[in-house]
Structure formats: C-alpha cells, structure tokens
N, C-alpha and C. Protein backbone atom coordinates (compact mmCIF):
# COMPACT_ATOMS: atom_id res chain seq x y z
N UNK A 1 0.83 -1.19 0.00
CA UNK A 1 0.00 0.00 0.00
C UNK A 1 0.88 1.26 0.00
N UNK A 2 1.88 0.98 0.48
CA UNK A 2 2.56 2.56 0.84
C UNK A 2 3.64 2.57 -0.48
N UNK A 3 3.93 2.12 -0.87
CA UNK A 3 4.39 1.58 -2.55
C UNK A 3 3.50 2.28 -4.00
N UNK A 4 2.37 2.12 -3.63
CA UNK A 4 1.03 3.03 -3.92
C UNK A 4 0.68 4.31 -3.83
N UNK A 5 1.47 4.63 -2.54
CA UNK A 5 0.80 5.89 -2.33
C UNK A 5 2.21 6.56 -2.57
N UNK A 6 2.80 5.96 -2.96
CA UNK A 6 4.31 7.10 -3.11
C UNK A 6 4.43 7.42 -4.81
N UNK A 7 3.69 6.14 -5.23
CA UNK A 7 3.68 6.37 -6.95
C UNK A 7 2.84 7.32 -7.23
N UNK A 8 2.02 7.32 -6.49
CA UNK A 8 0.58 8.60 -6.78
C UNK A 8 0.84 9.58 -6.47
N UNK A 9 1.62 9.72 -5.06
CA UNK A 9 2.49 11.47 -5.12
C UNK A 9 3.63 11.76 -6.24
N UNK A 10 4.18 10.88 -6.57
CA UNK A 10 5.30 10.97 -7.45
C UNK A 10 4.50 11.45 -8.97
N UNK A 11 3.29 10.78 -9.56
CA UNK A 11 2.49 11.01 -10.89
C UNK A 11 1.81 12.83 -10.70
N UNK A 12 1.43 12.87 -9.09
CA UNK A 12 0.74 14.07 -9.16
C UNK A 12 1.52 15.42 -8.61
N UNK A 13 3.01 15.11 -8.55
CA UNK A 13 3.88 16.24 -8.47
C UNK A 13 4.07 17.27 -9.59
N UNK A 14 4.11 18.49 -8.92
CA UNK A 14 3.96 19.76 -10.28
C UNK A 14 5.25 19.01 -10.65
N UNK A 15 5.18 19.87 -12.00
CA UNK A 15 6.75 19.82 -13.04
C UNK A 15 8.04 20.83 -12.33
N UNK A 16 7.56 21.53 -11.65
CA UNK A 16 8.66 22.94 -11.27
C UNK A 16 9.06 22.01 -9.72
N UNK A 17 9.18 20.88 -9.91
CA UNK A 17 9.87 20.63 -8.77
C UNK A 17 9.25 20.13 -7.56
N UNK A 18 7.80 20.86 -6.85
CA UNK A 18 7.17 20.88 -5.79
C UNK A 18 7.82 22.26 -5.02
N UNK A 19 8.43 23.03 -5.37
CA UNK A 19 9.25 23.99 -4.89
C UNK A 19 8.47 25.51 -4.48
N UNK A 20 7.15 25.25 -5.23
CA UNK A 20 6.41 26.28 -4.85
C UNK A 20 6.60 27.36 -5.47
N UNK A 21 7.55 27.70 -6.52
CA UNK A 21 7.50 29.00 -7.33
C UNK A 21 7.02 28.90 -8.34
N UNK A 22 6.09 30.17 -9.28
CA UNK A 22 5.37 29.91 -10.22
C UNK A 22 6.14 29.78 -11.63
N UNK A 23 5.72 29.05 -12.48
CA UNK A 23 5.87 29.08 -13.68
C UNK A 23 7.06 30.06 -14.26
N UNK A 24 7.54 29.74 -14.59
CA UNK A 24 8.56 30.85 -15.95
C UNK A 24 7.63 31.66 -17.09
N UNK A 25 6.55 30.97 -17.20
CA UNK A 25 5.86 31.50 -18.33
C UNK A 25 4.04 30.67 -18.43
N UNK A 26 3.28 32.05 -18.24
CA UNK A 26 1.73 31.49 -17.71
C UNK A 26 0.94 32.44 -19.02
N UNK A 27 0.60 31.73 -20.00
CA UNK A 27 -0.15 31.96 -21.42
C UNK A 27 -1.56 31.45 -21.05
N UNK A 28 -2.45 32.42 -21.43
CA UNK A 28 -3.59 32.13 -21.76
C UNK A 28 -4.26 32.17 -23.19
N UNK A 29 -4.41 31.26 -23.99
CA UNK A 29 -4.90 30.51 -25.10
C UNK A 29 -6.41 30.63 -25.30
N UNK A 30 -7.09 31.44 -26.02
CA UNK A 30 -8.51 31.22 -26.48
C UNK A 30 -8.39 30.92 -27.98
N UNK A 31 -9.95 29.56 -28.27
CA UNK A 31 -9.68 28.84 -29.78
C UNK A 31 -11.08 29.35 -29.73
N UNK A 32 -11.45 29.70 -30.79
CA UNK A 32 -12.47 29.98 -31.34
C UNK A 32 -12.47 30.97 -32.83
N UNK A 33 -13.83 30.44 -33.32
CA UNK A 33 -13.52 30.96 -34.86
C UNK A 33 -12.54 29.99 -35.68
N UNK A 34 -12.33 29.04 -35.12
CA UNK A 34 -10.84 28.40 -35.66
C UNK A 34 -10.01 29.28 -35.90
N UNK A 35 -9.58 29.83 -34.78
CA UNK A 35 -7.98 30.31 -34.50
C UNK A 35 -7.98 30.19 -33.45
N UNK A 36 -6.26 30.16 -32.81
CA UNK A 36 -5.97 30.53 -31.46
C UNK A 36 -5.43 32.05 -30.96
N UNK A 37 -5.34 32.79 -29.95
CA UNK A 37 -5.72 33.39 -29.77
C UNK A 37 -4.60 33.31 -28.29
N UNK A 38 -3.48 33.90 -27.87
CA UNK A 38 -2.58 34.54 -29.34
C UNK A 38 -2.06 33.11 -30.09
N UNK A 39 -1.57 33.71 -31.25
CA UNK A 39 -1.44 31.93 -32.34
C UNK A 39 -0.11 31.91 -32.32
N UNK A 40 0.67 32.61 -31.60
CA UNK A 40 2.10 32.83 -31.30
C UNK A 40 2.45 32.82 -29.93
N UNK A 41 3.11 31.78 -29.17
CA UNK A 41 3.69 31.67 -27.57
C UNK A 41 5.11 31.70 -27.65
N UNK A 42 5.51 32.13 -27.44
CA UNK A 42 7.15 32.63 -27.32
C UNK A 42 7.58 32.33 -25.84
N UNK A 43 8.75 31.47 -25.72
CA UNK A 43 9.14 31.20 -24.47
C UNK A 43 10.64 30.83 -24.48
N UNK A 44 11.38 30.74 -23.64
CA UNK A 44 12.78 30.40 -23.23
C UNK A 44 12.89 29.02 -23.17
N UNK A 45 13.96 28.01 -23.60
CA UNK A 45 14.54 26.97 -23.20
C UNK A 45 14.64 26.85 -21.30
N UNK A 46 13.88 25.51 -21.41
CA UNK A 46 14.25 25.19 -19.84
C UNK A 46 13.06 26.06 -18.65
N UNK A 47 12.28 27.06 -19.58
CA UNK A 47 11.06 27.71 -18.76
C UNK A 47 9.92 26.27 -18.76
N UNK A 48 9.53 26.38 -17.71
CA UNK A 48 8.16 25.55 -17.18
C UNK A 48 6.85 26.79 -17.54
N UNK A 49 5.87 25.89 -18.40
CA UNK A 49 5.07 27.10 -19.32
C UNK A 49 3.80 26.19 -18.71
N UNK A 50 2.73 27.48 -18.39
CA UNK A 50 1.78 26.93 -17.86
C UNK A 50 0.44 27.66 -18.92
N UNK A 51 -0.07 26.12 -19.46
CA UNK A 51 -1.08 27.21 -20.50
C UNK A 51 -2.68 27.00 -20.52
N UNK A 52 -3.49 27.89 -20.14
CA UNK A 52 -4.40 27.74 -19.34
C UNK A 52 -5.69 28.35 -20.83
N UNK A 53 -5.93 27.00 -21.55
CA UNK A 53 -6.67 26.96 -22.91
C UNK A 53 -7.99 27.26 -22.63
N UNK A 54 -8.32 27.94 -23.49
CA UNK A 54 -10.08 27.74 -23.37
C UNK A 54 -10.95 27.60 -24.51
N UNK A 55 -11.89 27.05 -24.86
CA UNK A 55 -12.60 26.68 -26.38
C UNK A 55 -13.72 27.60 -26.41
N UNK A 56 -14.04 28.71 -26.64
CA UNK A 56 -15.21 29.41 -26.87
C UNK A 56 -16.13 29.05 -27.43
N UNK A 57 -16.22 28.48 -28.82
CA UNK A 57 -17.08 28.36 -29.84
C UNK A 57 -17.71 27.01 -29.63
N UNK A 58 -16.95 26.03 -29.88
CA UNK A 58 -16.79 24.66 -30.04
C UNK A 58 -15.76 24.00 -29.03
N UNK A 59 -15.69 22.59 -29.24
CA UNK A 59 -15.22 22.07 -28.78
C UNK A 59 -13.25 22.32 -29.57
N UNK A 60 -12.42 22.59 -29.33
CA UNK A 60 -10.96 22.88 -29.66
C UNK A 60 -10.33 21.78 -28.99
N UNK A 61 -9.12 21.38 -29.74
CA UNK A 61 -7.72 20.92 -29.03
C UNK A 61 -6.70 21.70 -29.61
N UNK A 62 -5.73 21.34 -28.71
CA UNK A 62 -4.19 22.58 -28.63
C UNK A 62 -3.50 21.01 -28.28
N UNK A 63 -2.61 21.04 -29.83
CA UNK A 63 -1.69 19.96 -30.04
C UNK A 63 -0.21 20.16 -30.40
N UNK A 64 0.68 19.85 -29.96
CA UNK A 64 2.04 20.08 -30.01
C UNK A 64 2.72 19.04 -30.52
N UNK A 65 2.77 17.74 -31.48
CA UNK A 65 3.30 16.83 -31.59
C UNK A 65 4.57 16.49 -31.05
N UNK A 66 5.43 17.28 -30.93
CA UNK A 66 7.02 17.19 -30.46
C UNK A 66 6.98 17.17 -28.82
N UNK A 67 6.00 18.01 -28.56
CA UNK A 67 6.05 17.68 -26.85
C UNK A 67 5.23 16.81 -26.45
N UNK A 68 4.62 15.99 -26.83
CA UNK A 68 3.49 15.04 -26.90
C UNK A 68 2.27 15.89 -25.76
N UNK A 69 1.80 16.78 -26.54
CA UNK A 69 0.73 17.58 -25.90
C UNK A 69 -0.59 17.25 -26.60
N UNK A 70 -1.55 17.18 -26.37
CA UNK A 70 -2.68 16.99 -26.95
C UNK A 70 -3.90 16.87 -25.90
N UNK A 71 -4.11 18.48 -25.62
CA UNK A 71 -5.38 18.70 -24.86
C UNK A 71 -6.55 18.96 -25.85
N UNK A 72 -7.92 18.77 -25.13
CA UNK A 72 -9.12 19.07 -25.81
C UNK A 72 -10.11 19.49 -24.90
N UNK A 73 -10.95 20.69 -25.16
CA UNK A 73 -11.96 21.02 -24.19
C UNK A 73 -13.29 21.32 -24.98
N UNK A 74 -14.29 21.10 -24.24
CA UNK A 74 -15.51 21.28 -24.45
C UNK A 74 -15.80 22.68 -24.77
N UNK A 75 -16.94 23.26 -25.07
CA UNK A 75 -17.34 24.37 -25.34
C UNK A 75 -17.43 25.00 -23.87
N UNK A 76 -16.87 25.96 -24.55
CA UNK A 76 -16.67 27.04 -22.95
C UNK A 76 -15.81 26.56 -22.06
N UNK A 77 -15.35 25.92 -22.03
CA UNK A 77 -14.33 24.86 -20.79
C UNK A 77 -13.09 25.67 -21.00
N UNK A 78 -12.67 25.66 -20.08
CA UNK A 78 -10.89 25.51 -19.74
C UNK A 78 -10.37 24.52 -19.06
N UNK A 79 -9.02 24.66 -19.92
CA UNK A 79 -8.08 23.44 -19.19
C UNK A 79 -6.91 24.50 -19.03
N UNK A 80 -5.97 23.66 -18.16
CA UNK A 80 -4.79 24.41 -17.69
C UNK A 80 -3.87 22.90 -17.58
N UNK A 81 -2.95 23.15 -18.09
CA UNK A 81 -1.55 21.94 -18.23
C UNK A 81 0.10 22.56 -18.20
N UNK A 82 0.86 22.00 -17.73
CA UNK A 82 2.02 22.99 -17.72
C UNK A 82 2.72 21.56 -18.76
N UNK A 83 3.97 22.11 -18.98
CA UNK A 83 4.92 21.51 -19.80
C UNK A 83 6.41 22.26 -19.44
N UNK A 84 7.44 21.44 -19.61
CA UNK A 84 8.90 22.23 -19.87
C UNK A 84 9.50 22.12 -21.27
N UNK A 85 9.66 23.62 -21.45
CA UNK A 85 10.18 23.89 -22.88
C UNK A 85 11.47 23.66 -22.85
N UNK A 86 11.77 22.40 -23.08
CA UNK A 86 13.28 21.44 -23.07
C UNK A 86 13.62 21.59 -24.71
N UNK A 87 12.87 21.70 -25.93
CA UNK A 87 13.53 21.62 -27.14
C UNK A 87 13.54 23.23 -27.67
N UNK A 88 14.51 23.24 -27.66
CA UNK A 88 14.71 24.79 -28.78
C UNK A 88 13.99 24.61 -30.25
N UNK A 89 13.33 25.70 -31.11
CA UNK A 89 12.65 25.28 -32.07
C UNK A 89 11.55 26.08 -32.14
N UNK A 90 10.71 25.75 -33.42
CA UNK A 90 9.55 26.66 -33.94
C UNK A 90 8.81 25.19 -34.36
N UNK A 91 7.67 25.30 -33.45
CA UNK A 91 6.64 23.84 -33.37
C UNK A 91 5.22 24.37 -33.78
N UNK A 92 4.56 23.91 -34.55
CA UNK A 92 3.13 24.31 -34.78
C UNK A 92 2.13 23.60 -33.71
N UNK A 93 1.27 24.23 -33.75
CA UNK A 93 0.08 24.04 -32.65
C UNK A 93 -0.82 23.78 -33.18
N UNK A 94 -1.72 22.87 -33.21
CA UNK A 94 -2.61 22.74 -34.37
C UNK A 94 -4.07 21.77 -33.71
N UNK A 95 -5.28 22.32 -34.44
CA UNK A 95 -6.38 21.35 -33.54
C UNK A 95 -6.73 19.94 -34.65
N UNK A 96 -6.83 18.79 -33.49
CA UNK A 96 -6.94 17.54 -34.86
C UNK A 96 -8.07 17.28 -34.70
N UNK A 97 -9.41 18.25 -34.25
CA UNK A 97 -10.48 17.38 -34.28
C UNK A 97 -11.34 17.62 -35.76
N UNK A 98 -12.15 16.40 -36.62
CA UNK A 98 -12.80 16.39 -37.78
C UNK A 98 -13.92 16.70 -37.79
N UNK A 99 -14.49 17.60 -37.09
CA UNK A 99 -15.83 18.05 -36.55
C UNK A 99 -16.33 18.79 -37.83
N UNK A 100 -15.37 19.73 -37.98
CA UNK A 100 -15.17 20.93 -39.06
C UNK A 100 -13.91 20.64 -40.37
N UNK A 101 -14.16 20.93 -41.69
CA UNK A 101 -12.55 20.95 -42.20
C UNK A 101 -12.14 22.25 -42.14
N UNK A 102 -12.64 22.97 -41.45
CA UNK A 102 -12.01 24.39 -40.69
C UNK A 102 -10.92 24.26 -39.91
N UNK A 103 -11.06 22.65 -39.09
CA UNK A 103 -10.40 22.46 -37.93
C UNK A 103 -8.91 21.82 -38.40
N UNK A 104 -8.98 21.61 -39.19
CA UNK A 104 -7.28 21.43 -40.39
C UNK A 104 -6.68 22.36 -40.67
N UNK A 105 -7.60 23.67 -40.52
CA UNK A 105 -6.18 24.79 -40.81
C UNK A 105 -5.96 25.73 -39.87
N UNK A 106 -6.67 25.57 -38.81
CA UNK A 106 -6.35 25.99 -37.16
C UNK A 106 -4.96 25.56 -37.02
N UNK A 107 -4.56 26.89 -36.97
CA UNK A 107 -2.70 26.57 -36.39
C UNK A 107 -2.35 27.62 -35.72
N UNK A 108 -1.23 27.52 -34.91
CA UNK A 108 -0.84 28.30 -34.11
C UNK A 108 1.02 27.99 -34.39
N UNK A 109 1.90 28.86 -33.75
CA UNK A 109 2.91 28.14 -33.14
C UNK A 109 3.51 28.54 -31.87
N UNK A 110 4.37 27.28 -31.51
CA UNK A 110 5.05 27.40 -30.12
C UNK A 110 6.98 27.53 -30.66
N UNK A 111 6.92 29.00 -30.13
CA UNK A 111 8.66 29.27 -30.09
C UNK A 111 9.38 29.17 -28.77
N UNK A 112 10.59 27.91 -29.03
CA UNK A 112 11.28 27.79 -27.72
C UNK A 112 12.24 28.22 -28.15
N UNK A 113 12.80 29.58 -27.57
CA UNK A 113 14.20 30.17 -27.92
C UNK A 113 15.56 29.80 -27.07
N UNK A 114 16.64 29.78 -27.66
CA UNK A 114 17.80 29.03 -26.47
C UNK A 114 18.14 29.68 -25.11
C-alpha cells in the first residue's frame, strides 16, 4: 500500500519541482472561430510554461506533436496543463479534431528560444 501511495504522489507532483515557485511562463490561449488566440507563444529553453486553454465556440484541441501535448476542451471549458520547454525550435500548434474541415487549418505556433 505505501508503494502506492508514493507512486501517486510521485504522478501528481507539479513539473517545477514541488518547490512552490510559479511558472517561468503562464499563457492564456482562447480557440475559437478556428484560430488561437494569441497563435504565437514565445518562451525560453528550460522555462516551465503553464497554458491555461479555453474553447469558446466549439469544442478545440491545442496539439504540439514534439512535446506530446494533446489537450481538448468542451465548449466554454478551460483546461490548464504545464509543460517544460526542453527543445529549442519553432513547433506548430494545431487542432486535430474532424468536426469541421475548418479544424485542419487551425494553427498556431510554439517558439522555444535558447
């Protein structure tokens, strides 16, 4: 049991450590209209980015293939997920749901600068 309960604190530990300081970088993301909103996140190598999405219209996802990100929220919903911007690079953001073929050219990108 206690084998258990150390894996479950270990899965539900923030990314910044448990250290208690906020984020390097806290973006707020609105998708609607099929766009995102801003469609450009700019951040530092090695910042812990906390991005707190929301779907206005429809249902949206905010997908990052390289960071294996792939959130999705309901209409009107927010989600909030952090990540560490470990790869330097210019990554597109893009929604994969087939609801719409609107939803194929919803893009955004994510810049991790060195």
């Amino acid at each position: 049991m206690r084998d258990l309960l150390i894996s479950v604190l270990l899965v539900a530990a923030p990314l910044n450590g448990g250290t208690g300081s906020p984020p390097a970088a806290e973006i707020s993301v609105d998708a609607n209209n099929f766009a995102y909103t801003p469609a450009r996140i700019v951040v530092q190598r090695g910042d812990i980015v906390r991005i707190t999405f929301r779907a206005v219209d429809m249902p949206h996802t905010f997908v990052v293939d390289e960071y294996r990100i792939a959130k999705r929220a309901a209409i009107g919903q927010t989600i909030t997920f952090e990540f560490r911007a470990d790869r330097v690079g210019t990554f597109t953001i893009y929604c994969n749901l087939t609801t719409d073929d609107r939803c194929k050219r919803m893009k955004g990108e994510l810049v991790v600068k060195p």
